[in-house]
Each structure stands twice: as structure tokens, then as C-alpha cells.
N, C-alpha and C. Protein backbone atom coordinates (compact mmCIF):
# COMPACT_ATOMS: atom_id res chain seq x y z
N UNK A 1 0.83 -1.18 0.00
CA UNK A 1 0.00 0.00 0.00
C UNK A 1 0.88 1.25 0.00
N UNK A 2 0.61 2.33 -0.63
CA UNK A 2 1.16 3.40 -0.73
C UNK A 2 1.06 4.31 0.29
N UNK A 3 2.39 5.16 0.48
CA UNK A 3 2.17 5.58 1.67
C UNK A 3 1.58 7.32 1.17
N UNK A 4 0.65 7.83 2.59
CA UNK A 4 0.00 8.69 2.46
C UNK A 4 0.25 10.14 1.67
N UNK A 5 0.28 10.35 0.93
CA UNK A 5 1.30 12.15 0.79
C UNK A 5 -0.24 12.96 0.03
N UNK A 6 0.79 14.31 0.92
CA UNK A 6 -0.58 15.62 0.40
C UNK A 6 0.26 16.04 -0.27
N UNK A 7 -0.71 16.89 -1.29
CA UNK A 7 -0.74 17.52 -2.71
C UNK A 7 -1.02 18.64 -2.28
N UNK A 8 -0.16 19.88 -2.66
CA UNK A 8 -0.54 21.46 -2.45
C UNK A 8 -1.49 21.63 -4.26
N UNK A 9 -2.36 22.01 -4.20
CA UNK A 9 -3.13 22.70 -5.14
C UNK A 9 -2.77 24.18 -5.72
N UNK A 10 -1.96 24.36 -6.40
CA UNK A 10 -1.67 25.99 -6.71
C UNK A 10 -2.64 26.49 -8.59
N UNK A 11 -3.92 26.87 -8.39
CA UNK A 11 -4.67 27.07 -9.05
C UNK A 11 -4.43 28.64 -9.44
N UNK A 12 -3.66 28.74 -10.83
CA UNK A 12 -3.74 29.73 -11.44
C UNK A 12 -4.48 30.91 -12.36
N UNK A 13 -5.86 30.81 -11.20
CA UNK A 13 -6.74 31.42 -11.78
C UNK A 13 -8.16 32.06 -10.44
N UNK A 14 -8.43 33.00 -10.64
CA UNK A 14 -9.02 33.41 -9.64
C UNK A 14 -10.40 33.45 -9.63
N UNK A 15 -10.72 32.94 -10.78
CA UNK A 15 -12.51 33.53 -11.10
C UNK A 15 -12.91 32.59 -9.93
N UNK A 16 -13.93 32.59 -9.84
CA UNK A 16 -15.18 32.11 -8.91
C UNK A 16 -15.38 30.57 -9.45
N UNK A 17 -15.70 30.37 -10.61
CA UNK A 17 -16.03 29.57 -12.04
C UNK A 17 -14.97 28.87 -12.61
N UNK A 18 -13.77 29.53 -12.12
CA UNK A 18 -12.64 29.18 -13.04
C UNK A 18 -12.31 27.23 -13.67
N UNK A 19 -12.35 27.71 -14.68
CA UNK A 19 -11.73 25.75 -15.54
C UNK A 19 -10.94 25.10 -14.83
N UNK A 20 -9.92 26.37 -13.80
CA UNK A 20 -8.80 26.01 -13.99
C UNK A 20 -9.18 24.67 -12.71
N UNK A 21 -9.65 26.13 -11.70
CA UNK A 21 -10.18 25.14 -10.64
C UNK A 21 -11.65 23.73 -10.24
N UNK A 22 -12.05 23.92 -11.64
CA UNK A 22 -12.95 22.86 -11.96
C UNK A 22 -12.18 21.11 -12.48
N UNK A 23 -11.01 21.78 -13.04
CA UNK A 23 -10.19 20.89 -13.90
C UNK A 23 -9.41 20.21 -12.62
N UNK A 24 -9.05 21.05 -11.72
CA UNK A 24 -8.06 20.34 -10.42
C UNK A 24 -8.87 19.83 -9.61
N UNK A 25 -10.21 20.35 -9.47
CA UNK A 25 -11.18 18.79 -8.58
C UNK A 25 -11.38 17.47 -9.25
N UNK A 26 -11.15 17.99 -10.45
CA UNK A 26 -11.18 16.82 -11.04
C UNK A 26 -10.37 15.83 -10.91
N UNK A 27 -8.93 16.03 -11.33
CA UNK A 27 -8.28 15.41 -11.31
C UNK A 27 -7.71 14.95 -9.26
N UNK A 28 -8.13 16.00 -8.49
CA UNK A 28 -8.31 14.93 -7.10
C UNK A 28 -9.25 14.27 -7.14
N UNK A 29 -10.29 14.36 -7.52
CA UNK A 29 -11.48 13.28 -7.63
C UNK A 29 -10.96 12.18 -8.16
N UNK A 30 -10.51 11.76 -8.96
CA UNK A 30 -9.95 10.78 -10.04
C UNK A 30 -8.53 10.68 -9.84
N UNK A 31 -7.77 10.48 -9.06
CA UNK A 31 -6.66 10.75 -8.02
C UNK A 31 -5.92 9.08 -7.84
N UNK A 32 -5.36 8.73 -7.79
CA UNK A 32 -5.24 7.56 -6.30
C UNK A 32 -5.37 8.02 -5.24
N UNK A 33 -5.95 7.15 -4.33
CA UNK A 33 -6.70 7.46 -3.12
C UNK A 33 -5.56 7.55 -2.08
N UNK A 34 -4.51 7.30 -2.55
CA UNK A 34 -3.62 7.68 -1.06
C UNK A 34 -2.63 9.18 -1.00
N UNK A 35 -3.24 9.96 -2.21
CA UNK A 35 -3.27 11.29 -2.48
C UNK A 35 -4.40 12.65 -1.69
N UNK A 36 -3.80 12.91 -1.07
CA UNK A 36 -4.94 13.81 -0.20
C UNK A 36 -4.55 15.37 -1.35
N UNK A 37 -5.29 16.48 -1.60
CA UNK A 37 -4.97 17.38 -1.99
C UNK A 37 -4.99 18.41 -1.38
N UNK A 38 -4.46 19.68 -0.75
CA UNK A 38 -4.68 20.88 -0.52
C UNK A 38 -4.72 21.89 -1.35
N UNK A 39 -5.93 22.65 -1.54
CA UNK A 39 -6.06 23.96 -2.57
C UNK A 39 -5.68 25.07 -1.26
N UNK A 40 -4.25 25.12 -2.02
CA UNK A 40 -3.68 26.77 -1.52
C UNK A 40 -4.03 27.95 -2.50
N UNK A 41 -4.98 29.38 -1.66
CA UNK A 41 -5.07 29.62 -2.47
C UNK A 41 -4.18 31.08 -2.77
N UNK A 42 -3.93 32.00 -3.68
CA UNK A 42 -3.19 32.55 -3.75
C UNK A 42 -3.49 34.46 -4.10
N UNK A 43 -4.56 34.26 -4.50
CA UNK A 43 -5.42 35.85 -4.35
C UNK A 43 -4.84 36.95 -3.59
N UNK A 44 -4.53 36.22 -2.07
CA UNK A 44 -4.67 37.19 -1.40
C UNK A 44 -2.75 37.62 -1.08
N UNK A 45 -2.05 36.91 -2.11
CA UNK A 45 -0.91 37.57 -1.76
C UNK A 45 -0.46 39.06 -2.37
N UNK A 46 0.12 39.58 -1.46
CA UNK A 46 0.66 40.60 -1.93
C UNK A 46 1.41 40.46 -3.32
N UNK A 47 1.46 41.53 -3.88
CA UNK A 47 2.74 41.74 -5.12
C UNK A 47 4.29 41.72 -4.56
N UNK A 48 4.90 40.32 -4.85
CA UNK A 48 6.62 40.19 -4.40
C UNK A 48 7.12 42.12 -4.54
N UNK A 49 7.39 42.26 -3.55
CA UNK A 49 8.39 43.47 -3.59
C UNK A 49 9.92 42.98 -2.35
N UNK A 50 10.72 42.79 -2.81
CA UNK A 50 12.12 42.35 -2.07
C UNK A 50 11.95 42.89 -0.73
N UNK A 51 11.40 44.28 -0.68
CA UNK A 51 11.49 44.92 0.55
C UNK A 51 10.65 44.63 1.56
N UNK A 52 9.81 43.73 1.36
CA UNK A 52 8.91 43.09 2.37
C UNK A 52 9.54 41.83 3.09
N UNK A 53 10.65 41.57 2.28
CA UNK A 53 11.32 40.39 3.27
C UNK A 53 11.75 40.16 4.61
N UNK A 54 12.18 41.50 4.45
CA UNK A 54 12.91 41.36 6.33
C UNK A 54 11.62 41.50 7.65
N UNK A 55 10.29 41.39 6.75
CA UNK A 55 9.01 41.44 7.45
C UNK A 55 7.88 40.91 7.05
N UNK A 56 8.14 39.71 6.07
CA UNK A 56 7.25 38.86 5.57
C UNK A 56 6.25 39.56 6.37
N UNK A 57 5.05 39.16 4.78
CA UNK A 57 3.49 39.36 5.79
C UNK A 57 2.76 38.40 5.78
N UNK A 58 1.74 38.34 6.78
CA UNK A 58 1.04 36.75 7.00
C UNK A 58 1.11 36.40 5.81
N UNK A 59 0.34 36.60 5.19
CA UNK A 59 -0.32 35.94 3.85
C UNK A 59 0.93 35.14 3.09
N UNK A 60 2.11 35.80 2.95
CA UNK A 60 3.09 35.59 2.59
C UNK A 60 3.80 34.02 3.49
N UNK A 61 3.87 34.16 4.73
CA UNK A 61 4.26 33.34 6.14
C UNK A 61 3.31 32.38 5.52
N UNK A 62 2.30 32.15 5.60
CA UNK A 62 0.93 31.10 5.46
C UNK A 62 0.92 30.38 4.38
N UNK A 63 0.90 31.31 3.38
CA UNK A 63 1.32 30.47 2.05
C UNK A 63 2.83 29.60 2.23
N UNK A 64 3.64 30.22 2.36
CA UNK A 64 5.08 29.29 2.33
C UNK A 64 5.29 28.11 3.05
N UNK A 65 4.26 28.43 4.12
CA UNK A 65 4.01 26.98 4.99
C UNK A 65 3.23 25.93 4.80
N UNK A 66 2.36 26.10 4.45
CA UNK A 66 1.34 25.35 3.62
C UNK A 66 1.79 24.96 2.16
N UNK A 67 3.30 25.37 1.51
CA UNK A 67 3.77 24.70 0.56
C UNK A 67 4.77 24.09 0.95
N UNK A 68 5.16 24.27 2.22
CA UNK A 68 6.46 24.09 2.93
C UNK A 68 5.50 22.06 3.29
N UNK A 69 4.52 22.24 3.74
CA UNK A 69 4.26 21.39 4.38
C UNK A 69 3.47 19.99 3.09
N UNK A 70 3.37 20.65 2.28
CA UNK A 70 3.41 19.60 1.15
C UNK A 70 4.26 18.62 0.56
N UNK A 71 3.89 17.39 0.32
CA UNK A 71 5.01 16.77 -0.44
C UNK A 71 5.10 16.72 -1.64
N UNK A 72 4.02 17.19 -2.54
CA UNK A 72 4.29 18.26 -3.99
C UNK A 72 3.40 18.80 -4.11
N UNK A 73 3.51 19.21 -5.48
CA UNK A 73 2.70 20.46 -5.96
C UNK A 73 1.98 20.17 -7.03
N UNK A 74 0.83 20.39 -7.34
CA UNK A 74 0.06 20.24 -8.64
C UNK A 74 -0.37 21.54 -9.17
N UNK A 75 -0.07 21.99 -10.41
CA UNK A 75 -0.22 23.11 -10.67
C UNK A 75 -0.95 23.52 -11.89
N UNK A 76 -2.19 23.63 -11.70
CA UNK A 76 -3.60 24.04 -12.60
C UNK A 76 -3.41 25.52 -13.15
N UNK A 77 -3.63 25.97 -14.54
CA UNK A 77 -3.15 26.84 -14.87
C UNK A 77 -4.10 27.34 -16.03
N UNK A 78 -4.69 28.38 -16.43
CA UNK A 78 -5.31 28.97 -17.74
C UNK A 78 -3.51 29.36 -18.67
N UNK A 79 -4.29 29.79 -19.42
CA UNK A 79 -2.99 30.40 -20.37
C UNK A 79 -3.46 32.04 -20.50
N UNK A 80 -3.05 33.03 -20.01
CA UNK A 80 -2.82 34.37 -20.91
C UNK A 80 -2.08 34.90 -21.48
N UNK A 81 -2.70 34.92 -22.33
CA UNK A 81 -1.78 36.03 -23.46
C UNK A 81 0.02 35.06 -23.60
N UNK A 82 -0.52 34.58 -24.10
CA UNK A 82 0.37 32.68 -24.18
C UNK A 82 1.39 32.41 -23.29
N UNK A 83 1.13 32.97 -22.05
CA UNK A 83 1.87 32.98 -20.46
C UNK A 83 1.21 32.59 -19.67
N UNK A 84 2.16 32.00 -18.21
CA UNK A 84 1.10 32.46 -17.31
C UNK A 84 0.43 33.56 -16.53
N UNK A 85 -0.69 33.33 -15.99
CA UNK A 85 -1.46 34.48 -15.64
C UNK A 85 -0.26 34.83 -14.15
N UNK A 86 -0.40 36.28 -14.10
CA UNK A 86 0.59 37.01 -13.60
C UNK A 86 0.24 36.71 -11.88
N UNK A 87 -1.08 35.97 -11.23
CA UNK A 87 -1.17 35.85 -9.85
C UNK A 87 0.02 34.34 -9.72
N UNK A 88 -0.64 33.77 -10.80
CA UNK A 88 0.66 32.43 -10.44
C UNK A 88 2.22 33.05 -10.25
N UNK A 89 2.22 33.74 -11.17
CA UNK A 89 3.95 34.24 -11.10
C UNK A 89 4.41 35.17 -9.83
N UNK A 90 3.52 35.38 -9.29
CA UNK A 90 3.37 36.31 -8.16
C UNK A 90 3.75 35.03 -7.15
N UNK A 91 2.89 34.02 -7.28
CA UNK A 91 3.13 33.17 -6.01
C UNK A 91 4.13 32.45 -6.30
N UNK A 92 4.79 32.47 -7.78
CA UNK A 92 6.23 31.33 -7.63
C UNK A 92 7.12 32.46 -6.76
N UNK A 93 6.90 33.93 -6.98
CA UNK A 93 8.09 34.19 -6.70
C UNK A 93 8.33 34.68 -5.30
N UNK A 94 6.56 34.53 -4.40
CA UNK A 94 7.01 34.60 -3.15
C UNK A 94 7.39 33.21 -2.35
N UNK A 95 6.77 32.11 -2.67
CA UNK A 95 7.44 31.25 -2.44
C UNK A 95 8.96 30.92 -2.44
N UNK A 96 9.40 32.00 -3.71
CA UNK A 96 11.12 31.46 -3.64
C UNK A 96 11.79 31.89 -2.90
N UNK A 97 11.75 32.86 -2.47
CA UNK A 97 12.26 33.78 -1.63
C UNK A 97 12.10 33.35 -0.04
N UNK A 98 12.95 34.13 0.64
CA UNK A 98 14.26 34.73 0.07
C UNK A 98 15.56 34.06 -0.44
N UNK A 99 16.31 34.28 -1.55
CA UNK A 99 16.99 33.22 -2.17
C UNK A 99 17.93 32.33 -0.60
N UNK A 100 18.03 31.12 -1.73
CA UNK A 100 17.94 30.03 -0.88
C UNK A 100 17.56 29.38 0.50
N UNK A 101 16.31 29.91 0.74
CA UNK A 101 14.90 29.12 1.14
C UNK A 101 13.77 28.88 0.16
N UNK A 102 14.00 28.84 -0.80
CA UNK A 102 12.64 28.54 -1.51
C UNK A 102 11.70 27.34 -1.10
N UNK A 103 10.55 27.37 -0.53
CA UNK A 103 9.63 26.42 -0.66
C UNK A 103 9.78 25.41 -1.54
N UNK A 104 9.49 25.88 -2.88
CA UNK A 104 9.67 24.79 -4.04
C UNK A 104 10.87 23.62 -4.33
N UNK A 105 12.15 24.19 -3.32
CA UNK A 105 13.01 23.17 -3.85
C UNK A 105 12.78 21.86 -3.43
N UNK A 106 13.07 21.07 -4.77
CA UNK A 106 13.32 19.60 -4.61
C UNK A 106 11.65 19.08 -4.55
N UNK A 107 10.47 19.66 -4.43
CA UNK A 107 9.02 19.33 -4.35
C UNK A 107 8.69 18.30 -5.62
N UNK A 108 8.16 17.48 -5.77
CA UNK A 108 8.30 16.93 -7.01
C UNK A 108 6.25 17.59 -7.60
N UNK A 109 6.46 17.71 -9.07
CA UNK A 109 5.18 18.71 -9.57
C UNK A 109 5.04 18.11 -10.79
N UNK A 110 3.33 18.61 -11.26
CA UNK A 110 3.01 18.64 -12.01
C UNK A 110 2.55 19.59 -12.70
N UNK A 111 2.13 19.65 -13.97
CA UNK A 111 1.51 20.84 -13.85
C UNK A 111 0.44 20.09 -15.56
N UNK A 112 -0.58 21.06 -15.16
CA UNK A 112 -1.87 20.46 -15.89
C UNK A 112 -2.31 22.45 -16.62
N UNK A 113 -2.08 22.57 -18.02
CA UNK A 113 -2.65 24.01 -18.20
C UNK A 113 -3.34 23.83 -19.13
N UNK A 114 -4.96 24.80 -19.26
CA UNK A 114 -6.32 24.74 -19.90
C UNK A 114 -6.57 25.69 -20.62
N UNK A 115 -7.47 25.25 -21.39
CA UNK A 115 -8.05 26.73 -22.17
C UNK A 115 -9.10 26.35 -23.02
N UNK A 116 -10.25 27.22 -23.27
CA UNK A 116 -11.32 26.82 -24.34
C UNK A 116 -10.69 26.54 -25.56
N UNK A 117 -9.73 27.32 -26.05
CA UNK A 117 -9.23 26.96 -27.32
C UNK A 117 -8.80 25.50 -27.79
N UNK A 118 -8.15 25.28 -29.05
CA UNK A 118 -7.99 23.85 -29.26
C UNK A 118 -6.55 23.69 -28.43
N UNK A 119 -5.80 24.49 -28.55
CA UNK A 119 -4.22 24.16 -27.92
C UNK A 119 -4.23 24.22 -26.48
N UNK A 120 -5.27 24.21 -25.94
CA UNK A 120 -4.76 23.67 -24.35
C UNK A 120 -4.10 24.45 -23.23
N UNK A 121 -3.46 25.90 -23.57
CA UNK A 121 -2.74 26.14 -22.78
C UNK A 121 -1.11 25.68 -23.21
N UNK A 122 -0.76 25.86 -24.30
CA UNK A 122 0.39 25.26 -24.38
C UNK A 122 1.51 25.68 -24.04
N UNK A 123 1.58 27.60 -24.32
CA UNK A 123 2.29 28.77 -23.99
C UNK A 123 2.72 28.61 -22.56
N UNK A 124 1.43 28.77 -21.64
CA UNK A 124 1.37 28.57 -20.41
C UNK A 124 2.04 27.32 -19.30
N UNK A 125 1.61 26.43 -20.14
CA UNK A 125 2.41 24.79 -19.93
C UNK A 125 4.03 25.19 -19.46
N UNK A 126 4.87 25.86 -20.49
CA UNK A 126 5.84 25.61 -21.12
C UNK A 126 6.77 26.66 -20.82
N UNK A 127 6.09 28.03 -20.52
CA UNK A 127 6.66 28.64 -19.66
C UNK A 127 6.51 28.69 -17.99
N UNK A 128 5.38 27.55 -17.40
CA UNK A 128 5.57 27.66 -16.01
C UNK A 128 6.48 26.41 -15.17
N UNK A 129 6.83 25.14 -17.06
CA UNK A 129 7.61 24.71 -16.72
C UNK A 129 9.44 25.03 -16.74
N UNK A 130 9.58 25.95 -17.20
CA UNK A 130 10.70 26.99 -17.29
C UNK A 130 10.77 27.31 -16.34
N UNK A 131 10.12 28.10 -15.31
CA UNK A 131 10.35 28.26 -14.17
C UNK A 131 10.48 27.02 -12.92
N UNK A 132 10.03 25.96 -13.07
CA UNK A 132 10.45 24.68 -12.20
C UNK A 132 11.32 24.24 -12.15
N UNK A 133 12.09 24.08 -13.48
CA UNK A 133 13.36 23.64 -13.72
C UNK A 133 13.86 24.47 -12.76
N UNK A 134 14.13 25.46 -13.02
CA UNK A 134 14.57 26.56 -12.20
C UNK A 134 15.34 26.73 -10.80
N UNK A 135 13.72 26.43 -10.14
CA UNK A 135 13.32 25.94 -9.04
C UNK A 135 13.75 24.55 -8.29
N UNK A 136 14.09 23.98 -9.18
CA UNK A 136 14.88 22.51 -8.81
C UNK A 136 13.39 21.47 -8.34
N UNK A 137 12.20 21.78 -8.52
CA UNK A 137 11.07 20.81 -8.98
C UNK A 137 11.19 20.06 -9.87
N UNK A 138 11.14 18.39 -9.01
CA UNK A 138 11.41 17.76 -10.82
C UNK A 138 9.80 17.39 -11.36
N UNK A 139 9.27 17.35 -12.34
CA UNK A 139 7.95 17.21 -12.70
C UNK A 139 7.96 16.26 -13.68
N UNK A 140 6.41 15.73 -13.69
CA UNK A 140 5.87 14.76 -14.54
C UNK A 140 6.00 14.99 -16.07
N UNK A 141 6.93 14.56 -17.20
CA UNK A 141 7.51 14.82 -18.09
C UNK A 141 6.22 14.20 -18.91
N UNK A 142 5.36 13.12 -18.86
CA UNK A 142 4.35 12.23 -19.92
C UNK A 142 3.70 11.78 -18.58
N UNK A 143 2.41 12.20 -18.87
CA UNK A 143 1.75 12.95 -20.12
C UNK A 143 2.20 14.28 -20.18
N UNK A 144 2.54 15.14 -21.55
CA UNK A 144 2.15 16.48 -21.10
C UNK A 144 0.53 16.71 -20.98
N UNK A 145 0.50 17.42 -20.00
CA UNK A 145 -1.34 18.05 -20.01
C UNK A 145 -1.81 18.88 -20.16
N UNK A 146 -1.92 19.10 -21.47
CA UNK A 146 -2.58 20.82 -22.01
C UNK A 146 -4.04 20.23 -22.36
N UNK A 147 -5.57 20.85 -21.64
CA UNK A 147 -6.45 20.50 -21.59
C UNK A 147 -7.23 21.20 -22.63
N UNK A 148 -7.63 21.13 -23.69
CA UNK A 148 -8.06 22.33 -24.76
C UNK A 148 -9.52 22.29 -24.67
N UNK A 149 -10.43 23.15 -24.91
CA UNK A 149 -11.91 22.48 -24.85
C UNK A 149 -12.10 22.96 -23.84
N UNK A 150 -12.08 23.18 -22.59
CA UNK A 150 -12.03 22.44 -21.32
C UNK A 150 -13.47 23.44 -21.09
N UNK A 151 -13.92 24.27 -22.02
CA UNK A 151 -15.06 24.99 -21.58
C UNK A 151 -16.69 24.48 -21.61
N UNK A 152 -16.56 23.44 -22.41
CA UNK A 152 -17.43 22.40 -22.86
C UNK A 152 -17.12 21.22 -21.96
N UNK A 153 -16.15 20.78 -20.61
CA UNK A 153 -16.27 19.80 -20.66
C UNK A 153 -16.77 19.40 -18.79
N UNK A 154 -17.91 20.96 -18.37
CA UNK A 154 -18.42 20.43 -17.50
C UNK A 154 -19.81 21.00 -17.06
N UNK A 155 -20.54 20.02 -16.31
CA UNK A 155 -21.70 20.62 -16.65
C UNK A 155 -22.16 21.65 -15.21
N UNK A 156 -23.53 22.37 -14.89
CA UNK A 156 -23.57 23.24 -14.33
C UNK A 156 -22.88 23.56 -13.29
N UNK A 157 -22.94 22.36 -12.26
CA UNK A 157 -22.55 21.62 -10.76
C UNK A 157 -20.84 22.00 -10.89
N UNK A 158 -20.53 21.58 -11.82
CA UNK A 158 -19.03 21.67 -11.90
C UNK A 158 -18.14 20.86 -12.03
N UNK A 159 -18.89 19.27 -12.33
CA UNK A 159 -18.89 18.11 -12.54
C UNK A 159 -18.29 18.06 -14.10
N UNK A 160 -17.23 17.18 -14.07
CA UNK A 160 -17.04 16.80 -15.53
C UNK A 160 -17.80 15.73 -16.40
N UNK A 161 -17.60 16.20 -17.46
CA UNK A 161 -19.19 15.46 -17.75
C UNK A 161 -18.05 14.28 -19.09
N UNK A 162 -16.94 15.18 -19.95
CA UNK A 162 -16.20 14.50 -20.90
C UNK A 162 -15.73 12.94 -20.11
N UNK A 163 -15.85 12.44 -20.45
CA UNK A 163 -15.52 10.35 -19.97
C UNK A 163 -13.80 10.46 -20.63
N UNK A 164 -13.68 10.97 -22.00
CA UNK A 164 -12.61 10.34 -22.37
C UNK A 164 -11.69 11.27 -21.38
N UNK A 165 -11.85 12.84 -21.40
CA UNK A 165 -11.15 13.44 -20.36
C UNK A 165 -10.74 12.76 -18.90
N UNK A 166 -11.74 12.13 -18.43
CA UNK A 166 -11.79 11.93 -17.05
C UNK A 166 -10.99 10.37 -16.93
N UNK A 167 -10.70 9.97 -18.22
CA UNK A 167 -9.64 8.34 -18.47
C UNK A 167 -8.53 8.90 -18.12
N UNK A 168 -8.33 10.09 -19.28
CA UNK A 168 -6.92 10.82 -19.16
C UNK A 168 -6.64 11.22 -18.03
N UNK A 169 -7.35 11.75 -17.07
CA UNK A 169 -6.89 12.53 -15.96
C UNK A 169 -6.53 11.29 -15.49
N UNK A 170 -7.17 10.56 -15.44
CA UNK A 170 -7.31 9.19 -14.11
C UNK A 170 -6.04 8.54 -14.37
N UNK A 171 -5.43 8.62 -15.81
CA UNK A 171 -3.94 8.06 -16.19
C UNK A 171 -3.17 9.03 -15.67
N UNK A 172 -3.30 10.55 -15.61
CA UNK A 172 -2.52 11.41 -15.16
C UNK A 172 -2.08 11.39 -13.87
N UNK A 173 -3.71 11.57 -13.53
CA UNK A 173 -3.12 10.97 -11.87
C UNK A 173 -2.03 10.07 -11.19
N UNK A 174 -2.36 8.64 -12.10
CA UNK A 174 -1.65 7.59 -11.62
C UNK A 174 0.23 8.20 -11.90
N UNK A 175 0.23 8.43 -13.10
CA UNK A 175 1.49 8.72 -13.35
C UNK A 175 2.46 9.98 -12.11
N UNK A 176 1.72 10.93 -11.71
CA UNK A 176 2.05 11.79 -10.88
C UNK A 176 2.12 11.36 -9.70
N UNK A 177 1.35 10.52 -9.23
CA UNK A 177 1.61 9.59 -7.78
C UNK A 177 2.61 8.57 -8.13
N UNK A 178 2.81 7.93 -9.13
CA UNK A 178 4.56 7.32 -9.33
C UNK A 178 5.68 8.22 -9.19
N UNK A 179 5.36 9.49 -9.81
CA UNK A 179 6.85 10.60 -9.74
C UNK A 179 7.01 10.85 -8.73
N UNK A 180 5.91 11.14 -7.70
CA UNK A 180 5.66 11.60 -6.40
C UNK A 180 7.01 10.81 -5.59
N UNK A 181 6.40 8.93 -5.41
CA UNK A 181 7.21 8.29 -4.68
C UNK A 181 8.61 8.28 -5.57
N UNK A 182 8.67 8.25 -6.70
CA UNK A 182 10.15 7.92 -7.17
C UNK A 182 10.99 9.07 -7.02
N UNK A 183 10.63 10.58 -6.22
CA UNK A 183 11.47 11.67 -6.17
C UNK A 183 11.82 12.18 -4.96
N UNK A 184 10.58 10.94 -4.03
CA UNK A 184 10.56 10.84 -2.13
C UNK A 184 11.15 9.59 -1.63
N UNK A 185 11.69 8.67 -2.71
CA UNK A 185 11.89 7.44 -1.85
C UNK A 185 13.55 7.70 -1.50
């Protein structure tokens, strides 16, 4: 039996509604079960300014601990303007800080990015895996998961309604709970 590990949730998107965060219940729903998830959420951080360091503020303290206290990261993402949306980049970069304490090092991640369009988020994918490398996160290389469509693929509740989607996730899953233990053992 596998042993227990939590998942920090870092959902790059703030709407109320958002895909992004419809798409990451999903894929804990459809999970292996010895995956617990936490949705950290990230709204309420301040804008990184260096000069807040020598006085972190809660929000800042709270978040880093609650990624601190994860054993990885799953990272749900829209695409703008063929980047990521600028609250995610906000939270990689208070998390990193101050150099060498970063939260993120060594966390093992995924990252899953969406969009109504046909390409999925691919921009977004590809530059938030640029920054992991980075970060010294090693992440789930296959599948990549750029979710395209994803605006059609749930119904009012928030429920996914696509089957073939919900195979894929359910393979995704599995694969990310293998990287998990092969980057903790």
C-alpha cells in the first residue's frame, strides 16, 4: 500500500467559475486514493516586492508553509496572453524567496494548463515549466497536459461530464503519484 502524501493545489486562476479550478477537482477526484490534496489559495498575496522580506506578511508566512508542508505540488493553470497568468507568477516568486529558502526546492510537480481553445494552454504549460526547472522541482515529463476544450467539458454543478477526459486525468493521476514516490523514496 502506498504511503499517504498531500498535494498542495496551486490554481492559477481566480474567477469564482474558473476551468482552472474545476479541472483540479477533477483530477483529485480521479486521483489515487492515497493522495490527499490541498487547494492553496493565492489571491490574497501581496505583489513580491524584495522589501517586504525582512518582514514577511502573514499571507506571505501562510502560504510558504502550507507549501512548505506539502510533499508536492500540482499546478492548474489557464494560459494568458500565451503565459502564465501574472497571480501564479506572483506566487512562484514569493514562495522562492528569500533566495535560498525557496519552498519549491526539490518538491516533485506537475503541472496540468487549460483553455477553451484547441491548444490547451500550451504557452502557459511551457513557460511555467521553465520556471520549475529553475526551481529545482522535478515534474511529470508524460503525459504532457494541455487541456483544450475544457469549456465544454463540465456541466452546471461543476462536474465533468467529458468520460474520455476523465480516463486521461485518471492516467494522469496515476502517473504523478509514481513521480511523487520515485522523487521521495
Amino acid at each position: 500500500m502506498a504511503q499517504p502524501r498531500k498535494v498542495a493545489v496551486v490554481v492559477g486562476s481566480l474567477r469564482k467559475e474558473s476551468f482552472s479550478r474545476k479541472l483540479a477537482k477533477a483530477i483529485a477526484a480521479t486521483a489515487p486514493a492515497h493522495l490527499s490534496f490541498d487547494f492553496v489559495e493565492i489571491g490574497q498575496l501581496q505583489h513580491f516586492n524584495q522589501d517586504l522580506e525582512a518582514t514577511p506578511t502573514a499571507e506571505w508566512t501562510a502560504f510558504r508553509d502550507r507549501i512548505k508542508a506539502a510533499d508536492a505540488v500540482l499546478f492548474v493553470t489557464p494560459e494568458y496572453n500565451r503565459g502564465v497568468p501574472g497571480v501564479l507568477k506572483n506566487a512562484i516568486d514569493v514562495g522562492s524567496r528569500p533566495y535560498g529558502s525557496s519552498v519549491w526546492n526539490g518538491k516533485p510537480a506537475a503541472v496540468v494548463s487549460n483553455s477553451p481553445g484547441a491548444i490547451g494552454g500550451f504557452g502557459a504549460y511551457h513557460q511555467l515549466r521553465q520556471s520549475l526547472v529553475f526551481l529545482n522541482m522535478p515534474t511529470v515529463n508524460q503525459p504532457e497536459t494541455y487541456v483544450g476544450g475544457v469549456g465544454a467539458m463540465f456541466d452546471e454543478a461543476g462536474e465533468l461530464t467529458n468520460e474520455a477526459t476523465r480516463e486521461f486525468l485518471t492516467g494522469f493521476g496515476k502517473v504523478f503519484a509514481e513521480g511523487i514516490e520515485k522523487h521521495l523514496s
